[in-house]
C-alpha atoms as a PDB file:
ATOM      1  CA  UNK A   1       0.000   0.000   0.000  1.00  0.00           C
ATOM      2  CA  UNK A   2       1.426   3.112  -0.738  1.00  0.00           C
ATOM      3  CA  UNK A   3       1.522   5.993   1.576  1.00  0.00           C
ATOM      4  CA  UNK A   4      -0.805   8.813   0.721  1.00  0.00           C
ATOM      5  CA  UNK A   5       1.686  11.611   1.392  1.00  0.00           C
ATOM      6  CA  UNK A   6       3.776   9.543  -1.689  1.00  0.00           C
ATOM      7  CA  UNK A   7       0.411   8.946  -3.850  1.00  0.00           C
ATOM      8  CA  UNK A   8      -0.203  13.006  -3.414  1.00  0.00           C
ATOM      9  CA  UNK A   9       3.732  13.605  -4.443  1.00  0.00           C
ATOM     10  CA  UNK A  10       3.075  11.504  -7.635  1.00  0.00           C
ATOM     11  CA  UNK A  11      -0.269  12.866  -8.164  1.00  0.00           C
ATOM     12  CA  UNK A  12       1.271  16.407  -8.272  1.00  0.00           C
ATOM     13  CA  UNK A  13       4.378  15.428 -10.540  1.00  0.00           C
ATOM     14  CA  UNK A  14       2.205  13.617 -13.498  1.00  0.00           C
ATOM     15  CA  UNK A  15      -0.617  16.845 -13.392  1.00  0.00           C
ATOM     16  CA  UNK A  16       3.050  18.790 -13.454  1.00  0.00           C
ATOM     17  CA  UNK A  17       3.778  16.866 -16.681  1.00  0.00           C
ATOM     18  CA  UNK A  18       0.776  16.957 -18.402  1.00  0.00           C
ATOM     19  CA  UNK A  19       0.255  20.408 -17.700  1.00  0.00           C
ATOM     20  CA  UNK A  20       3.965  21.158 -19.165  1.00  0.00           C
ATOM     21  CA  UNK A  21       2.515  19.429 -21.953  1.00  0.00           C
ATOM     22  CA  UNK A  22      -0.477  21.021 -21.961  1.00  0.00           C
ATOM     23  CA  UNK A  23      -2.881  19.028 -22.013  1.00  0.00           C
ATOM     24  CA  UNK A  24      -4.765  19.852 -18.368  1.00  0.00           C
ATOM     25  CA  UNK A  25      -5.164  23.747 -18.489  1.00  0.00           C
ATOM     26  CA  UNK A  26      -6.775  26.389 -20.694  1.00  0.00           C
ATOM     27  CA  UNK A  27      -4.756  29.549 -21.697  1.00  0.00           C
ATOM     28  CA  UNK A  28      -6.659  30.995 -19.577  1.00  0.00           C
ATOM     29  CA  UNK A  29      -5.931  29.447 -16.240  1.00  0.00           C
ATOM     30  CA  UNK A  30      -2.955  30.452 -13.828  1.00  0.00           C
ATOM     31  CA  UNK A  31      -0.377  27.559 -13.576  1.00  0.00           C
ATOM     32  CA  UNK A  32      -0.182  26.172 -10.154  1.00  0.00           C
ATOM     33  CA  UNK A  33       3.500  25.285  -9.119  1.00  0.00           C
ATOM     34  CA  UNK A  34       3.816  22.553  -6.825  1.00  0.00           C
ATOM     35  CA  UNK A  35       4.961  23.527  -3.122  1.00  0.00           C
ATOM     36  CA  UNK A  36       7.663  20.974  -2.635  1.00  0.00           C
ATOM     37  CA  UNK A  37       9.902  18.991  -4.246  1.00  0.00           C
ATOM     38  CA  UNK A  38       8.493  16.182  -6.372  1.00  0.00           C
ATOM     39  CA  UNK A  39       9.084  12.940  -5.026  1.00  0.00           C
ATOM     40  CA  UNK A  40       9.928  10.759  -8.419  1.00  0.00           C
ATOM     41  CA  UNK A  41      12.567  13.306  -9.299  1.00  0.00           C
ATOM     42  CA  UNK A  42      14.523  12.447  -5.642  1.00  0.00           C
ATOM     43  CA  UNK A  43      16.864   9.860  -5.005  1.00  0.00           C
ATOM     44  CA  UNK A  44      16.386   7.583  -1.657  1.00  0.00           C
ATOM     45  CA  UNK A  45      19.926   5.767  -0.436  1.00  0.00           C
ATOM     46  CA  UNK A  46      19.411   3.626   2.900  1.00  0.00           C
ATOM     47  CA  UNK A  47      22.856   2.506   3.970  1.00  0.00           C
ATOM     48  CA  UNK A  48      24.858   1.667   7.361  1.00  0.00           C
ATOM     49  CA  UNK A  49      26.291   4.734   9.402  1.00  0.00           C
ATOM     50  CA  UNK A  50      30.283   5.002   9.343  1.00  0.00           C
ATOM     51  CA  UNK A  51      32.570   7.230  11.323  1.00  0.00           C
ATOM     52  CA  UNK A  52      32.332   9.817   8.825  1.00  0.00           C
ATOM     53  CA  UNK A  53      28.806  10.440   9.090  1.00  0.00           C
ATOM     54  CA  UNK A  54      29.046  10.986  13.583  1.00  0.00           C
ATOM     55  CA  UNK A  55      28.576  14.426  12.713  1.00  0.00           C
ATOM     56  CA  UNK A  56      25.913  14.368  10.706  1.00  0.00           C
ATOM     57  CA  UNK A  57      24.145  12.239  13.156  1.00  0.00           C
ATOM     58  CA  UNK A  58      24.515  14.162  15.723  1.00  0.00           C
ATOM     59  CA  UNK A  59      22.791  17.349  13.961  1.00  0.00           C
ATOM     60  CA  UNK A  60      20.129  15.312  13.058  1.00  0.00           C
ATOM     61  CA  UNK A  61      19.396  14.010  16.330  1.00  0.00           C
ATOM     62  CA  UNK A  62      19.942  17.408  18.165  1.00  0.00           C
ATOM     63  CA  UNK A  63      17.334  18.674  15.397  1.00  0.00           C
ATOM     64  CA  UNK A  64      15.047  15.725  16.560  1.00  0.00           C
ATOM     65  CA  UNK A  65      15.830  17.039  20.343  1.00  0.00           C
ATOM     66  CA  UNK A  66      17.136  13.197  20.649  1.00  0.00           C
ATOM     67  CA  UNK A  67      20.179  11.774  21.429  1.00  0.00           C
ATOM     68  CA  UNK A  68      22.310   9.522  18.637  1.00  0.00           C
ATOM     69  CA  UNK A  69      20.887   6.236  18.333  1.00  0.00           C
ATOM     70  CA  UNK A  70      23.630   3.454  19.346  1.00  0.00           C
ATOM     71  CA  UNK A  71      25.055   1.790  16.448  1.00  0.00           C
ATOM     72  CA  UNK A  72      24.768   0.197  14.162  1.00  0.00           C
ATOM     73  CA  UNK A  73      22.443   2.457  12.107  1.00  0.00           C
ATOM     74  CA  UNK A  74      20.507   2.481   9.448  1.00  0.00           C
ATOM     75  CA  UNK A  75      20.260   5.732   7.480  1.00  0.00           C
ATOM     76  CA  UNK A  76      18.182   7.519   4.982  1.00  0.00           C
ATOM     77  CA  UNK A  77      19.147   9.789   3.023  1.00  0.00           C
ATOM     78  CA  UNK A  78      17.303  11.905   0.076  1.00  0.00           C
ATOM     79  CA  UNK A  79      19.523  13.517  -2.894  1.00  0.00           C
ATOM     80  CA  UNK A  80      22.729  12.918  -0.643  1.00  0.00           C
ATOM     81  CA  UNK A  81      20.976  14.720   2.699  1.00  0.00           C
ATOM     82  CA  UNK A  82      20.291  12.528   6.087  1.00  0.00           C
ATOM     83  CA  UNK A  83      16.389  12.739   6.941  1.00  0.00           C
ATOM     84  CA  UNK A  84      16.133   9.718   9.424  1.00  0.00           C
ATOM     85  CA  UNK A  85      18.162   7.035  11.047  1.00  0.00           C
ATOM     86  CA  UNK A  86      17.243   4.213  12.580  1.00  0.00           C
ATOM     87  CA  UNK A  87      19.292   2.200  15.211  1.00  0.00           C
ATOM     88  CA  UNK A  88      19.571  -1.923  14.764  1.00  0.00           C
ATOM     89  CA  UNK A  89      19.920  -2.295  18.109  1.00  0.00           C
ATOM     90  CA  UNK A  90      16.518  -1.225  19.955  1.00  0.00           C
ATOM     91  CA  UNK A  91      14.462   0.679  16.925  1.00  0.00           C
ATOM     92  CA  UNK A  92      15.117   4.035  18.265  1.00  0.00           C
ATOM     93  CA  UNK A  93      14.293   6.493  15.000  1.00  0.00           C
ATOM     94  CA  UNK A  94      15.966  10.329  14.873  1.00  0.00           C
ATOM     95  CA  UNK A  95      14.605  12.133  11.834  1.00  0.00           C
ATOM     96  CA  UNK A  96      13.826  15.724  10.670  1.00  0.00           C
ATOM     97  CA  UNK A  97      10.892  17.315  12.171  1.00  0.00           C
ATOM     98  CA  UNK A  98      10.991  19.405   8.961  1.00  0.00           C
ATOM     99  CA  UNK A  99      10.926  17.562   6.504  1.00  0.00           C
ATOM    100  CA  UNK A 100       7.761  14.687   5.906  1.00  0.00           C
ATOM    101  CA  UNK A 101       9.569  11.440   7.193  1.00  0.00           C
ATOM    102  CA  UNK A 102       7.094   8.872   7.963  1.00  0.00           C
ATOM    103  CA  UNK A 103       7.856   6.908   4.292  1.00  0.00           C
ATOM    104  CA  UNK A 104      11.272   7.115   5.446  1.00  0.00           C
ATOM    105  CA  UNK A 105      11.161   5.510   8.475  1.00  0.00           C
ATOM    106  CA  UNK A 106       9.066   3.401   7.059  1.00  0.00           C
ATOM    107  CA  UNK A 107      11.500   2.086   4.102  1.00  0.00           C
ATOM    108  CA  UNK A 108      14.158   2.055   7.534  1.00  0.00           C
ATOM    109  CA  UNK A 109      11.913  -0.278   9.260  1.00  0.00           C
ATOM    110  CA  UNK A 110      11.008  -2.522   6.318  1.00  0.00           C
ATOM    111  CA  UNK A 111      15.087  -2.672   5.911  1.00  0.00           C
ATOM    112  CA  UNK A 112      15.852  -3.750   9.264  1.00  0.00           C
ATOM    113  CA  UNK A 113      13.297  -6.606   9.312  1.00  0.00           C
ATOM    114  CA  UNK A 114      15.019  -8.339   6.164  1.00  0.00           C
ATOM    115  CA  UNK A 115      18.187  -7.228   7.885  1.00  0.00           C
ATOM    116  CA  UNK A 116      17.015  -9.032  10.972  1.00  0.00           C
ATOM    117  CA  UNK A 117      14.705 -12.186   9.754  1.00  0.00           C
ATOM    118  CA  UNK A 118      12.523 -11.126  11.748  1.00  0.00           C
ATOM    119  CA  UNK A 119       8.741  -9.299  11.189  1.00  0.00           C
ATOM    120  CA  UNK A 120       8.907  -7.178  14.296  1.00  0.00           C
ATOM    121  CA  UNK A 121      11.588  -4.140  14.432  1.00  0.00           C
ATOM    122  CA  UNK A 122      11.250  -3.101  18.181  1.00  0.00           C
ATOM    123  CA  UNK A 123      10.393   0.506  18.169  1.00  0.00           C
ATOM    124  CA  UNK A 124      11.801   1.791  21.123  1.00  0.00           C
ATOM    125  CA  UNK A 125      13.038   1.527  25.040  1.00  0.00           C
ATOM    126  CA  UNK A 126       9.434   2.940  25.858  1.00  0.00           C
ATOM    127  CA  UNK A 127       7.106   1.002  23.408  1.00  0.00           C
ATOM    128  CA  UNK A 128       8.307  -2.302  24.552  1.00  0.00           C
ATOM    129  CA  UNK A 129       7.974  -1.377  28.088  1.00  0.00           C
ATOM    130  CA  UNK A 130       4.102  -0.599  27.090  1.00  0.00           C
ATOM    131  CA  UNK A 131       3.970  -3.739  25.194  1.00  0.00           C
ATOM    132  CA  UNK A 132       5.119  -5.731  27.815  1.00  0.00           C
ATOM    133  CA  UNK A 133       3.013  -4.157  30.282  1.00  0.00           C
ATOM    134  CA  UNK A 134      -0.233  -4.764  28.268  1.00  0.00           C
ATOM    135  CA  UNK A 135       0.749  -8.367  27.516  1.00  0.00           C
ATOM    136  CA  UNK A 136       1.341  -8.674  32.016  1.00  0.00           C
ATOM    137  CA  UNK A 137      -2.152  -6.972  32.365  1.00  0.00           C
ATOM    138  CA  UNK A 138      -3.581  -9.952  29.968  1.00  0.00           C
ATOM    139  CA  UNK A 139      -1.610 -12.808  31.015  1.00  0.00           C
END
């Protein structure tokens, strides 16, 4: 199922086609230019964190008001710029409060669990604290 956030982004870049075509709007009509970048035209690298990219990881996770996840790491990065990181060990997720990263993390989580065999990418310290909790309360 695709995310509607991406659906919208590829919505906007074919009606940014055809209308460069012209084939959607009348002389008449003002053009409408789209308000952020269009998705198919960026290019999404997930790869491993190395020592060269400490620094990088530490912006992003004082930007998230977070501290580094623990390596090892998962990153993502759009046109060569880190969005969101996601750490291997406990599922703890750093990513750009200004930029839209849910599809991000997303493609990170989706990542780990082939990385891992496993189906469930524990999502944090706190979330499997609730989980566990819940499952006490039922058991």
């Amino acid at each position: 199922m695709i995310h509607p956030q991406l659906s919208e982004a590829l919505a906007k870049a074919r009606a940014d086609d055809l209308r460069r075509a012209g084939l959607t709007r009348a002389p008449s009509q003002p053009s409408i230019q789209a308000a952020r970048p269009v998705a198919a035209d960026a290019t999404v690298t997930l790869r491993f964190d190395s020592t060269a990219d400490e620094k990088r990881l530490g912006r992003l996770a004082a930007l998230d008001s977070k501290q580094p996840p623990a390596p090892p790491v998962l990153l993502a990065e759009v046109d060569g710029q880190l969005f969101a990181a996601l750490a291997l060990s406990d599922g703890t997720v750093v990513a750009d409060p200004f930029y839209p990263t849910l599809d991000l993390i997303e493609l990170l989580r989706a990542r780990a669990r082939q990385l891992n065999g496993d189906s469930r990418i524990r999502r944090s310290r706190r979330w499997r604290l609730r989980h566990l909790r819940r499952a006490a309360a039922w058991g």
